[in-house]
C-alpha atoms as a PDB file:
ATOM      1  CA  UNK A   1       0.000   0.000   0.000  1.00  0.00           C
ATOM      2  CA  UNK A   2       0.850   3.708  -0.730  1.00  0.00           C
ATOM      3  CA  UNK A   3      -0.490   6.428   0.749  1.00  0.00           C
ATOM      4  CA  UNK A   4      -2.082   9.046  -1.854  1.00  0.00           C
ATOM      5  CA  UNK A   5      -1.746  12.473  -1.830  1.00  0.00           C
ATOM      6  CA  UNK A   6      -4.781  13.432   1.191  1.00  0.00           C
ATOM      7  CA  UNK A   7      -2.582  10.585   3.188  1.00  0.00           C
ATOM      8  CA  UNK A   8      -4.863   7.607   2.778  1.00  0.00           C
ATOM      9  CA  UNK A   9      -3.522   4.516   2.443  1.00  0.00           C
ATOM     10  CA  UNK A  10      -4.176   3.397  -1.512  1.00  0.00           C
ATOM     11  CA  UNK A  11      -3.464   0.165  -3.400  1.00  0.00           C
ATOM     12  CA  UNK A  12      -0.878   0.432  -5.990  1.00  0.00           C
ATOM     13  CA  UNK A  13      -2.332   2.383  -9.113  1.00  0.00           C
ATOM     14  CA  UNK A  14       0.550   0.961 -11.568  1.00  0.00           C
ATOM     15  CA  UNK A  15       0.158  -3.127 -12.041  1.00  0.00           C
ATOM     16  CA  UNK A  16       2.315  -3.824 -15.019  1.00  0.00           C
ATOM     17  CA  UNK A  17       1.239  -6.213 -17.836  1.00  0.00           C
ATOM     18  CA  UNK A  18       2.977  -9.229 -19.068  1.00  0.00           C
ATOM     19  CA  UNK A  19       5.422  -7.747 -22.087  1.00  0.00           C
ATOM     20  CA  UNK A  20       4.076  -9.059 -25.486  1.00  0.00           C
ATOM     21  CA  UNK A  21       5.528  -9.887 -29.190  1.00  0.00           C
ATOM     22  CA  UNK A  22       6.078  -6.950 -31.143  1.00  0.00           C
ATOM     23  CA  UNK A  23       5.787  -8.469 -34.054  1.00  0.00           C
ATOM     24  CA  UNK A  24       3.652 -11.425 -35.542  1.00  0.00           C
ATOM     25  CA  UNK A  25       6.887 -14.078 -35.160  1.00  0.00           C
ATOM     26  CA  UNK A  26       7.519 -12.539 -31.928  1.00  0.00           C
ATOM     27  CA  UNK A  27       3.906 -13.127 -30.955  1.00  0.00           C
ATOM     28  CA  UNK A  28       4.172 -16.837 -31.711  1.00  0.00           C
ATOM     29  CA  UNK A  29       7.174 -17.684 -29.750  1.00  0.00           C
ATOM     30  CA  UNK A  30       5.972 -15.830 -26.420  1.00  0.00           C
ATOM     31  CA  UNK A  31       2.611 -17.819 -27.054  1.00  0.00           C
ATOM     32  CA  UNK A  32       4.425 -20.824 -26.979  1.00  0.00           C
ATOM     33  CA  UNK A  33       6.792 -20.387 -24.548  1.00  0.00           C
ATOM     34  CA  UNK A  34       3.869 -18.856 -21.807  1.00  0.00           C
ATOM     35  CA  UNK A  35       1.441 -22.359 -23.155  1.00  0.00           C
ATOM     36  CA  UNK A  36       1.169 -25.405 -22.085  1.00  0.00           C
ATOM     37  CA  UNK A  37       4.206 -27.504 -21.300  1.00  0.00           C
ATOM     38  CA  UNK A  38       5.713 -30.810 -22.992  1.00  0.00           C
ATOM     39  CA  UNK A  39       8.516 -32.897 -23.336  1.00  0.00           C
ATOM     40  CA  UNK A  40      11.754 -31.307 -24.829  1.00  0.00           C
ATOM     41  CA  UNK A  41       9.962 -27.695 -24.842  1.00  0.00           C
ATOM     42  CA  UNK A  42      12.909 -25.527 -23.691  1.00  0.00           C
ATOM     43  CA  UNK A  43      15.173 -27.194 -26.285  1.00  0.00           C
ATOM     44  CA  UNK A  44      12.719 -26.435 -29.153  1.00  0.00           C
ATOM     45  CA  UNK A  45      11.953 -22.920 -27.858  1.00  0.00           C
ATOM     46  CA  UNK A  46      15.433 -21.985 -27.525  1.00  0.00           C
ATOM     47  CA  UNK A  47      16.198 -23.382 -31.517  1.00  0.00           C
ATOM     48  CA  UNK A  48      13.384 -21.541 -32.335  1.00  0.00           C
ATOM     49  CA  UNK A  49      14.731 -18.510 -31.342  1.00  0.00           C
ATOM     50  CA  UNK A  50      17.604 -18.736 -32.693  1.00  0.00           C
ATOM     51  CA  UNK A  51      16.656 -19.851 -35.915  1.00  0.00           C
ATOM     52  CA  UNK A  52      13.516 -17.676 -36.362  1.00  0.00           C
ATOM     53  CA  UNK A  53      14.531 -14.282 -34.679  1.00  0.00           C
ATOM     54  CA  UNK A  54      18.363 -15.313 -34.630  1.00  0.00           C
ATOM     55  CA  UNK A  55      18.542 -15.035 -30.778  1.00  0.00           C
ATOM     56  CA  UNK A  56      16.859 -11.863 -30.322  1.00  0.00           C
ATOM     57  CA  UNK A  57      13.187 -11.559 -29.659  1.00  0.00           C
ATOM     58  CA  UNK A  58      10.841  -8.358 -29.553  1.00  0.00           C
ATOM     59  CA  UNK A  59       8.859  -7.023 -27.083  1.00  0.00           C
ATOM     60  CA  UNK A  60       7.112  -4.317 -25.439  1.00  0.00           C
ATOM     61  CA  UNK A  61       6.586  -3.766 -21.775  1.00  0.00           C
ATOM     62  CA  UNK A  62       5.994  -1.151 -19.229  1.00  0.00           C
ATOM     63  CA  UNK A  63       4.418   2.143 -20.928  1.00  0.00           C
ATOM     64  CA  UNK A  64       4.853   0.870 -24.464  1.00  0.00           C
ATOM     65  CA  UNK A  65       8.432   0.750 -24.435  1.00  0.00           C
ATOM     66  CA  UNK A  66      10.097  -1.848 -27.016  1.00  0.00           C
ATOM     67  CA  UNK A  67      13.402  -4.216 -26.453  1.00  0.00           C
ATOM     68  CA  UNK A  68      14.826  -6.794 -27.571  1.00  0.00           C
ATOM     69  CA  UNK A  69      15.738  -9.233 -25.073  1.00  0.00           C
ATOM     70  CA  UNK A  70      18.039 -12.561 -25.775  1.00  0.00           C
ATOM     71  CA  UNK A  71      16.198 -15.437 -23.693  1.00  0.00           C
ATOM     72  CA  UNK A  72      19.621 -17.427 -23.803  1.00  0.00           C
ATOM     73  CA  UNK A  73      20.340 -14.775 -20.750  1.00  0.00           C
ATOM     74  CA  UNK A  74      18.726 -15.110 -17.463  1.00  0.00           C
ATOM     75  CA  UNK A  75      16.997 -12.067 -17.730  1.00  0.00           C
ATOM     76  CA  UNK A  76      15.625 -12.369 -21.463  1.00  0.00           C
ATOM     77  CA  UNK A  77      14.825 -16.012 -20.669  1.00  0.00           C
ATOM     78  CA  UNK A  78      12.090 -14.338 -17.569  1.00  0.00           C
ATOM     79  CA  UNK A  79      10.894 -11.901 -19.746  1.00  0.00           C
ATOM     80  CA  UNK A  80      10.139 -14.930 -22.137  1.00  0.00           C
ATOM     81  CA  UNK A  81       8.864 -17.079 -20.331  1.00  0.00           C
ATOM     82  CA  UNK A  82       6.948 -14.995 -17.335  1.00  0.00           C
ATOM     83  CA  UNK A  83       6.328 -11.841 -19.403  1.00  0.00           C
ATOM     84  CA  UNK A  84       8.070  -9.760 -16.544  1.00  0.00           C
ATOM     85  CA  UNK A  85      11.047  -9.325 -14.428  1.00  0.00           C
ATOM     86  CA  UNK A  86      11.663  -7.723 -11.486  1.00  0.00           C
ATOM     87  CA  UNK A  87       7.827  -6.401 -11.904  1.00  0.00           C
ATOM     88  CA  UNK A  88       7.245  -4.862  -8.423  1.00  0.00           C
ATOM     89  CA  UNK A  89      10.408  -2.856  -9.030  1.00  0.00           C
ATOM     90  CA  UNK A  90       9.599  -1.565 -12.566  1.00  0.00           C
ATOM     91  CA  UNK A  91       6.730  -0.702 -11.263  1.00  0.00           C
ATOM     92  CA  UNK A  92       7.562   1.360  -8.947  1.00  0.00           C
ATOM     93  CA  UNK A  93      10.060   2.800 -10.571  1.00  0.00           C
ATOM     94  CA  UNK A  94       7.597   3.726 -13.505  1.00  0.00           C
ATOM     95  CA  UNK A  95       4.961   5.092 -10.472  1.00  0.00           C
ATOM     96  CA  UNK A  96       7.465   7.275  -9.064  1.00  0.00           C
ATOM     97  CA  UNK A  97       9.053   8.457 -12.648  1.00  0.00           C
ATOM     98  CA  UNK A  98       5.144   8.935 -14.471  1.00  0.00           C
ATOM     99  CA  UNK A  99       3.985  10.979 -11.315  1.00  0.00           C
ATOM    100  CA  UNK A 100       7.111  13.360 -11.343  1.00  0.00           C
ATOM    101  CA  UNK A 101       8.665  13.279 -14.836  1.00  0.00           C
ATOM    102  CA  UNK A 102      12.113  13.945 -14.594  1.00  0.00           C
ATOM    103  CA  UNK A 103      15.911  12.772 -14.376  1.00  0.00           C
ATOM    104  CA  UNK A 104      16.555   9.128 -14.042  1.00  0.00           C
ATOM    105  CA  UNK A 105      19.620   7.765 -13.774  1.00  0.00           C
ATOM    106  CA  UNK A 106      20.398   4.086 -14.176  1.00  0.00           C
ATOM    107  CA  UNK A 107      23.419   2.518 -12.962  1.00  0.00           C
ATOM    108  CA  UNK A 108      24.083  -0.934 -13.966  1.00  0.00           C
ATOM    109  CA  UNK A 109      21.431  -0.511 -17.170  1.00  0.00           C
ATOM    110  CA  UNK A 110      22.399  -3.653 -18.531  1.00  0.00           C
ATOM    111  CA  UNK A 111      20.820  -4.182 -21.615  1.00  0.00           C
ATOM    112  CA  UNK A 112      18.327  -1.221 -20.704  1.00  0.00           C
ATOM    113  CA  UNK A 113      15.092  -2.789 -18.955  1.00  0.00           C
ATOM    114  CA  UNK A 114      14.679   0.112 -16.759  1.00  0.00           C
ATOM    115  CA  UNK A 115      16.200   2.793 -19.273  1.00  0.00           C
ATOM    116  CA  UNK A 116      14.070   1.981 -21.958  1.00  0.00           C
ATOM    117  CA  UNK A 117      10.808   1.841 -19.785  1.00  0.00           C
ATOM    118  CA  UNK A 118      11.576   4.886 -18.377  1.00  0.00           C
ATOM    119  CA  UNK A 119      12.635   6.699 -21.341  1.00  0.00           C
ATOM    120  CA  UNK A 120       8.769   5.966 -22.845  1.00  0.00           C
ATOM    121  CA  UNK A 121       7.572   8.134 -20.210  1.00  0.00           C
ATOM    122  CA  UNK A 122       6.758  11.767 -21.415  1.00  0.00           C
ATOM    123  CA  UNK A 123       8.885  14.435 -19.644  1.00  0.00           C
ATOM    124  CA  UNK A 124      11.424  11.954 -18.458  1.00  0.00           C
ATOM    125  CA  UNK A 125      15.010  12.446 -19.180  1.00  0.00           C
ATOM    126  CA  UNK A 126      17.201   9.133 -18.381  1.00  0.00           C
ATOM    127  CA  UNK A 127      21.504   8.811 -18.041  1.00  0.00           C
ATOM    128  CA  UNK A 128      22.238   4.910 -18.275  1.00  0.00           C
ATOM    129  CA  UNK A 129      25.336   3.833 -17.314  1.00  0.00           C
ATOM    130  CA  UNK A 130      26.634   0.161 -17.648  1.00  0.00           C
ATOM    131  CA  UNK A 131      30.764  -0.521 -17.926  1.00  0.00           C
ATOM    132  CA  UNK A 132      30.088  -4.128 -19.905  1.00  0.00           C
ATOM    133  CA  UNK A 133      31.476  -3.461 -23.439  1.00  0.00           C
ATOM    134  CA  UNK A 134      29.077  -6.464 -24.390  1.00  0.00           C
ATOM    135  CA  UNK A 135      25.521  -4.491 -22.362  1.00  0.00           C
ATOM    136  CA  UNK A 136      26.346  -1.230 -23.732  1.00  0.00           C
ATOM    137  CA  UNK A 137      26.296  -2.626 -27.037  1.00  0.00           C
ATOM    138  CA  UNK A 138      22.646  -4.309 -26.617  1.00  0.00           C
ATOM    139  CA  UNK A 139      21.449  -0.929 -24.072  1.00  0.00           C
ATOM    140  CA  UNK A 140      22.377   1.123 -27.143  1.00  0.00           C
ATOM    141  CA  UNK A 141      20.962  -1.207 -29.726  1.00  0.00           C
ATOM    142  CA  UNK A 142      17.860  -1.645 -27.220  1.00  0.00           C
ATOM    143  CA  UNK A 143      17.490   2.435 -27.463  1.00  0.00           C
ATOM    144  CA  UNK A 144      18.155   2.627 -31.399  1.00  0.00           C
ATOM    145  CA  UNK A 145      14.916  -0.026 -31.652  1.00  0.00           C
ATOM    146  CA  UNK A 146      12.877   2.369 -29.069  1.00  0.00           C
ATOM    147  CA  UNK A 147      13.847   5.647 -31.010  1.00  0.00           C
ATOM    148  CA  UNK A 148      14.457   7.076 -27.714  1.00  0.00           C
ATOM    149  CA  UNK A 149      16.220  10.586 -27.934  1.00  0.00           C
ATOM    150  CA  UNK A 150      15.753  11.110 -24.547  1.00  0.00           C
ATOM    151  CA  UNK A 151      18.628   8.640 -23.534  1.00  0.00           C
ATOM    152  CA  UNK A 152      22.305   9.280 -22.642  1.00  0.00           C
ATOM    153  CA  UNK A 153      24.278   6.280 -22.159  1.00  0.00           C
ATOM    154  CA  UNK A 154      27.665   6.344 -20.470  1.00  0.00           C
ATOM    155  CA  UNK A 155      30.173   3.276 -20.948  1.00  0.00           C
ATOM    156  CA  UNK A 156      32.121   3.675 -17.721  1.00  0.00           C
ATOM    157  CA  UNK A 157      31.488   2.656 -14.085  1.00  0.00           C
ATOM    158  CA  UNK A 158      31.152   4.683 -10.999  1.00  0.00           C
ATOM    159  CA  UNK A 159      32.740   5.009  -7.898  1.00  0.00           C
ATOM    160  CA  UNK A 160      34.405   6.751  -5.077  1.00  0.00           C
ATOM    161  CA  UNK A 161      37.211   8.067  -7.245  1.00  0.00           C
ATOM    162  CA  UNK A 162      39.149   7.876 -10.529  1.00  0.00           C
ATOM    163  CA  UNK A 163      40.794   4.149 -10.652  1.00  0.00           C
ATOM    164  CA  UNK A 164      40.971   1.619 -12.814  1.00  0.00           C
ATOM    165  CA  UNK A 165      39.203  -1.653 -12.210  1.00  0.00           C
ATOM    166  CA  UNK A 166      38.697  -5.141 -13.480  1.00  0.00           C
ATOM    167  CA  UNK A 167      35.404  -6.544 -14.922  1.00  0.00           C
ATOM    168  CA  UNK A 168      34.486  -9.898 -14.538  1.00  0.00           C
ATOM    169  CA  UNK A 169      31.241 -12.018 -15.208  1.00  0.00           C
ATOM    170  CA  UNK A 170      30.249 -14.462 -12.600  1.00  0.00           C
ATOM    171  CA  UNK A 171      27.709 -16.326 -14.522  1.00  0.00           C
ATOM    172  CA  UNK A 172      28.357 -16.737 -17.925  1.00  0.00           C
ATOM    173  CA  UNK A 173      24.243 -17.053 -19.006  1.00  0.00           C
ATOM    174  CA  UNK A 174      23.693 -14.389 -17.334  1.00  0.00           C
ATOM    175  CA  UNK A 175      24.114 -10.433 -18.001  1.00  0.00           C
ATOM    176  CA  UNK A 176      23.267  -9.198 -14.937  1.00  0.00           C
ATOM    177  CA  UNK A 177      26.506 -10.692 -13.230  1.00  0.00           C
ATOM    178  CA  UNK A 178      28.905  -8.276 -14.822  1.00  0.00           C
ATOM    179  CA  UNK A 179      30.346  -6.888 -11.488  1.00  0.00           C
ATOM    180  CA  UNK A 180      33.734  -4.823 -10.468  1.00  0.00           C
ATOM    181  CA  UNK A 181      36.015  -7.764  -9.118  1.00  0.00           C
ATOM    182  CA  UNK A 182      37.541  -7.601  -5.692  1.00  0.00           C
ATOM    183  CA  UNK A 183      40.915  -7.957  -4.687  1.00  0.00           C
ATOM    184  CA  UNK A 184      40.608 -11.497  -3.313  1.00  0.00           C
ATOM    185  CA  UNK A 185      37.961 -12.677  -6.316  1.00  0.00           C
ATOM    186  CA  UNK A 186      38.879 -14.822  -8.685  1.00  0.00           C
ATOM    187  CA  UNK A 187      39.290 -13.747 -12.497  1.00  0.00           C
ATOM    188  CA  UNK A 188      36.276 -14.620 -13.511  1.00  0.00           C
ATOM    189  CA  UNK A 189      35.393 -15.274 -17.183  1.00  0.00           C
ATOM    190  CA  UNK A 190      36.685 -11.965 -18.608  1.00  0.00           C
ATOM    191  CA  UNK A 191      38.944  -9.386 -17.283  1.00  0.00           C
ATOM    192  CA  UNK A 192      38.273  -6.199 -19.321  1.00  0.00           C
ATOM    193  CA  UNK A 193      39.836  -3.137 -17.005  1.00  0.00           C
ATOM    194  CA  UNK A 194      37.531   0.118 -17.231  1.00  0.00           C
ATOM    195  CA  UNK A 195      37.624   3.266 -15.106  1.00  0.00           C
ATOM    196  CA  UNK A 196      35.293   4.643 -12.359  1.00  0.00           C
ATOM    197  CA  UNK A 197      34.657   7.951 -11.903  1.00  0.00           C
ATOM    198  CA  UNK A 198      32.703   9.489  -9.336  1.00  0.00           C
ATOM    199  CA  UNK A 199      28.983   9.864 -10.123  1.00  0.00           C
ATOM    200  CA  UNK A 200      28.632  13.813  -8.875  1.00  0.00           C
ATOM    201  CA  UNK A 201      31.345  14.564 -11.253  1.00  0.00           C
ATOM    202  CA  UNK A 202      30.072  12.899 -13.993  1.00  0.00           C
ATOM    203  CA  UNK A 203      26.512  14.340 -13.676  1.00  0.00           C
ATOM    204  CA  UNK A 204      28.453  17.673 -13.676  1.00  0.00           C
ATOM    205  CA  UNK A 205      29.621  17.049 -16.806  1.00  0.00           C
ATOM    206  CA  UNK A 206      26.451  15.413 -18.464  1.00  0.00           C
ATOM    207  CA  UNK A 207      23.699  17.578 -16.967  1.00  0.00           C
ATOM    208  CA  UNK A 208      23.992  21.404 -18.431  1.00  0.00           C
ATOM    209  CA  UNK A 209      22.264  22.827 -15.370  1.00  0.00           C
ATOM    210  CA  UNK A 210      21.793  21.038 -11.865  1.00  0.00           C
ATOM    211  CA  UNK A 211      18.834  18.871 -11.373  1.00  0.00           C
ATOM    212  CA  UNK A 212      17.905  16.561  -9.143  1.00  0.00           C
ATOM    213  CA  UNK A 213      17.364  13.173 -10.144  1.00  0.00           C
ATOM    214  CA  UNK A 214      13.657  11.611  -9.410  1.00  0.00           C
ATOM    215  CA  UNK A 215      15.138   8.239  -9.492  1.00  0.00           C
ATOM    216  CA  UNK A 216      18.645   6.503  -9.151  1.00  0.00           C
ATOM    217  CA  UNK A 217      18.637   3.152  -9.754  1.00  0.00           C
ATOM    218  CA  UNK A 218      21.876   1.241  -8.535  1.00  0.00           C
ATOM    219  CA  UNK A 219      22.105  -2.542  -9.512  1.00  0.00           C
ATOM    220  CA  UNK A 220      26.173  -2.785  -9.317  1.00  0.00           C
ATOM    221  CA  UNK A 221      26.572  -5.834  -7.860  1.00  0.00           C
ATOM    222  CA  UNK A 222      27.522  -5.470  -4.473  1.00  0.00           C
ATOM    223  CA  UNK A 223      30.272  -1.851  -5.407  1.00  0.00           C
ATOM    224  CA  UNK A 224      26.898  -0.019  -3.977  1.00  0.00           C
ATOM    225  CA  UNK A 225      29.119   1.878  -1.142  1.00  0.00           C
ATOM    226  CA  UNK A 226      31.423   3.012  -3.650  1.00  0.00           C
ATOM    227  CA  UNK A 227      29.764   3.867  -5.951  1.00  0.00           C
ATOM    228  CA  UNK A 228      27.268   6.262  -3.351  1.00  0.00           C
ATOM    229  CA  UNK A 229      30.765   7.744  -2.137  1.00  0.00           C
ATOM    230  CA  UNK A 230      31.055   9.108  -5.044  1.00  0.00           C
ATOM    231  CA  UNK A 231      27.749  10.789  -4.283  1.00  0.00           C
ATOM    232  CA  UNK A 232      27.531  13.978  -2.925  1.00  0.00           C
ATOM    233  CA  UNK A 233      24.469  13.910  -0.700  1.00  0.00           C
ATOM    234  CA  UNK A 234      24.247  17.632   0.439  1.00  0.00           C
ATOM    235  CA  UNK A 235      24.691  18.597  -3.233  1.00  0.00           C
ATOM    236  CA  UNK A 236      22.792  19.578  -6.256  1.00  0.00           C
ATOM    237  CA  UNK A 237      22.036  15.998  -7.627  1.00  0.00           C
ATOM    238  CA  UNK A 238      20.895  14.663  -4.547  1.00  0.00           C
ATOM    239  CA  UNK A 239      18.412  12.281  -5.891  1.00  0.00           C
ATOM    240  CA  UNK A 240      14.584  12.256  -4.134  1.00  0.00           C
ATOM    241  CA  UNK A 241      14.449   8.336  -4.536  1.00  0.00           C
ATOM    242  CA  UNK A 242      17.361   5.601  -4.938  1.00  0.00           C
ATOM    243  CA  UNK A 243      16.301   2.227  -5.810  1.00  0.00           C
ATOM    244  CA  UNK A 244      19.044   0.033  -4.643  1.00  0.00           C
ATOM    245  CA  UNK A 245      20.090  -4.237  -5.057  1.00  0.00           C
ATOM    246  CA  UNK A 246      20.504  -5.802  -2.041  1.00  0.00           C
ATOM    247  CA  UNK A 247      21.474  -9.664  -2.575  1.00  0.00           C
ATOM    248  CA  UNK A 248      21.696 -11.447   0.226  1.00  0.00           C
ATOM    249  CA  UNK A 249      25.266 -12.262  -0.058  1.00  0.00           C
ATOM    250  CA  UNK A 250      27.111  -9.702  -2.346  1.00  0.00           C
ATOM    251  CA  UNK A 251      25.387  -6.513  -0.356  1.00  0.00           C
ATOM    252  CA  UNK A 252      25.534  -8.265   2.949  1.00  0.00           C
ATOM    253  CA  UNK A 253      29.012  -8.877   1.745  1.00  0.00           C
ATOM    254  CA  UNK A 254      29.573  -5.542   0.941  1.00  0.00           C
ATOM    255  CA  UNK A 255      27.450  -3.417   3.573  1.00  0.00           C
ATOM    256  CA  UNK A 256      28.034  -5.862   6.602  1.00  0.00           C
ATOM    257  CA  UNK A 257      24.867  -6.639   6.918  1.00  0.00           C
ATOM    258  CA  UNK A 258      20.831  -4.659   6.215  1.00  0.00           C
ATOM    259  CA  UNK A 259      21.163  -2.625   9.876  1.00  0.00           C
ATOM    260  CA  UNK A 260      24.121  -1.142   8.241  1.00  0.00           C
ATOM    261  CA  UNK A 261      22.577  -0.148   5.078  1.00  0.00           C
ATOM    262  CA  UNK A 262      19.906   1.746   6.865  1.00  0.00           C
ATOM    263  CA  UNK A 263      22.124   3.420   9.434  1.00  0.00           C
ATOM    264  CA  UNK A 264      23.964   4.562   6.168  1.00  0.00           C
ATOM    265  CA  UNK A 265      20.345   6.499   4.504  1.00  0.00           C
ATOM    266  CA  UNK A 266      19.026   7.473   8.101  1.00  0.00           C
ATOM    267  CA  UNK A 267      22.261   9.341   8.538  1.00  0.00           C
ATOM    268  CA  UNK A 268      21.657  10.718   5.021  1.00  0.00           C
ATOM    269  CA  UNK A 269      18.011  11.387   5.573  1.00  0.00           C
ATOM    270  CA  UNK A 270      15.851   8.684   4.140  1.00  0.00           C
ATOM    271  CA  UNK A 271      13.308   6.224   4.766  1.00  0.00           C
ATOM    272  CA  UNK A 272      13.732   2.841   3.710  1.00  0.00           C
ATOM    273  CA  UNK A 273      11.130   0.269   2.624  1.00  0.00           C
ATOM    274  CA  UNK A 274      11.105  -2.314  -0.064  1.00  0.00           C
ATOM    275  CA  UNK A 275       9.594  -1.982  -3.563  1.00  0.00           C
ATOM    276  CA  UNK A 276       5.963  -2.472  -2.003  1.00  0.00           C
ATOM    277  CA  UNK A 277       6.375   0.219   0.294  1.00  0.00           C
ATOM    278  CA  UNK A 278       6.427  -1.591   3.178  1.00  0.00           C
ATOM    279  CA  UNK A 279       8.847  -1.390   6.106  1.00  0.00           C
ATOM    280  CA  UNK A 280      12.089  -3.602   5.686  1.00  0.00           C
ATOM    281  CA  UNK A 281      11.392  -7.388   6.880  1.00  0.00           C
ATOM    282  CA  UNK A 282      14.489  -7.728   9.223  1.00  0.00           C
ATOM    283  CA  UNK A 283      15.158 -11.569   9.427  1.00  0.00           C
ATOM    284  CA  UNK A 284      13.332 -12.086   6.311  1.00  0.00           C
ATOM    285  CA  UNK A 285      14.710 -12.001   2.568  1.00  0.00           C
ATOM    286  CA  UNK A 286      14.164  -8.507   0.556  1.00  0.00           C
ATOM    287  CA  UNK A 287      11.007  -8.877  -2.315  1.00  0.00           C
ATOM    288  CA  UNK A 288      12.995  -9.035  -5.477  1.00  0.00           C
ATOM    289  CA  UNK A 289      16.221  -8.176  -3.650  1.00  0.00           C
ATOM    290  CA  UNK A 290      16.000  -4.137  -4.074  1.00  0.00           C
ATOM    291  CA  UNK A 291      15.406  -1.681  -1.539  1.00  0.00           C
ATOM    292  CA  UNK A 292      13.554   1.710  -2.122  1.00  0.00           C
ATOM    293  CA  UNK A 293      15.435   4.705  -0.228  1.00  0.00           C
ATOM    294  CA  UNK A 294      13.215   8.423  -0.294  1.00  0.00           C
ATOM    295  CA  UNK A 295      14.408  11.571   0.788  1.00  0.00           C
ATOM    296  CA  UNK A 296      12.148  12.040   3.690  1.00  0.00           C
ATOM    297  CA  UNK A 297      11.546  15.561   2.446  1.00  0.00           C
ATOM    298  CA  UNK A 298      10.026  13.848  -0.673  1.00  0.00           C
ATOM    299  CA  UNK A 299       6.045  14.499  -1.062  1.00  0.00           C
ATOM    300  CA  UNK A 300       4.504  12.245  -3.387  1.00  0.00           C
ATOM    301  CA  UNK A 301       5.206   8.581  -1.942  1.00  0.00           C
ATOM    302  CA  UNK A 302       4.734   8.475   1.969  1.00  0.00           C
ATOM    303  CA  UNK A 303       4.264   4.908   2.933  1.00  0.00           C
ATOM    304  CA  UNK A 304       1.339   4.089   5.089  1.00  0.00           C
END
């Protein structure tokens, strides 16, 4: 539940619908791969993809945005099969970005499922960042099929300074992975070395006059607390919302542990809930692993 504008508690006016084919072959394959099941299904989908769309399939989610997702990735493969992913946390994103159109900034876009959906909305402006050679590539491709002119995309990471790191994948069939390795982490799959750079500085460069974001979403597998000290919380782009991973062993990893995580936003003045706007479970797992983070000073989403 979130509380509406006169302060009574409201159901959720944004339930997103299962993405659909965009076109006719598209339509077929989602059909089949949402119908009934059989024997050997998942082999024949997945040559059916390949040899019908040649591994990328079209669809369009959210509020009519378009992408073309590769369901031989985790992610795509959802999208296929469930017509969603991560819905709760689209869809709030998408509630908070339609009811204050503004500056959304995306770190860790991946292949663009949250740029792109945002970037549909009217009056939103998005930056997506993602430091994968291989996402950028698809995020830009992804924005090319969307005609989206409202899109910046930056090939670089962010973090507390400027310093070069080392990429690495941690599951090969799956884009979402792509994560800043740590000093005692294996190499990985890959090792491409990019450069962070610290988000307040970069926004200074990209945005010609100081606004502040509506939304910052930060999937960057578990470098969250360097990449916000990068962040200048008492300055211009302090953003009204963050919507923020937390996996249960890369943040824990990372932040010590969920009390620490909201010690760190209370200090900085926020509330935390999850992406229902509820209060955080504290000895239960996180709803779809992200946590929502608003300014308290923020007006049109006070939880009940």
């Amino acid at each position: 539940m979130i509380a509406g504008e006169s302060g009574r508690c409201t159901p959720r006016p944004l339930e997103l619908a299962p993405s659909q084919g965009v076109r006719w072959i598209d339509a077929a394959l989602v059909a089949y791969a949402r119908g009934f099941e059989h024997p050997a299904k998942i082999r024949i989908l997945r040559w059916l993809v390949r040899r019908l769309v040649a591994g990328r399939l079209r669809v369009r989610y959210g509020a009519g945005a378009t992408i073309a997702i590769d369901p031989a990735d985790y992610i795509g493969w959802a999208v296929l099969r469930t017509g969603h992913y991560e819905p709760a946390s689209l869809a709030l994103a998408l509630q908070i970005m339609a009811r204050q159109p503004g500056l959304f900034v995306d770190i860790g876009a991946n292949f663009g499922w949250y740029s792109c959906a945002a970037a549909a909305i009217a009056g939103a402006t998005v930056i997506g960042i993602e430091p994968d050679c291989e996402n950028c590539a698809a995020l830009r491709a992804n924005l090319a099929l969307s005609r989206s002119s409202n899109v910046t995309v930056i090939n670089a990471a962010v973090g507390a300074d400027f310093a070069p790191v080392q990429l690495i994948r941690r599951a090969r069939s799956n884009s979402g992975t792509v994560a800043i390795k740590s000093s005692d982490e294996a190499p990985g799959i890959r090792g491409d070395w990019v450069s962070t750079m610290p988000l307040d500085l970069l926004l200074e460069r990209i945005v010609s006059r100081p606004v502040r974001p509506v939304l910052i979403k930060l999937d960057v597998e578990g470098f969250e607390p360097q990449a916000l000290a990068g962040l200048d919380f008492a300055g211009p782009f302090r953003p009204h919302n963050i919507l923020m991973e937390f996996d249960p062993v890369l943040s824990a990893g990372a932040w010590g542990s969920l009390s620490a995580v909201q010690a760190f936003f209370t200090a900085k003045g926020y509330l935390l809930f999850d992406v229902f706007g509820r209060p955080l479970p504290e000895d239960q797992p996180v709803p779809e692993a992200n946590i929502w983070a608003r300014d308290r000073s923020a007006d049109p989403f006070a939880p009940c």
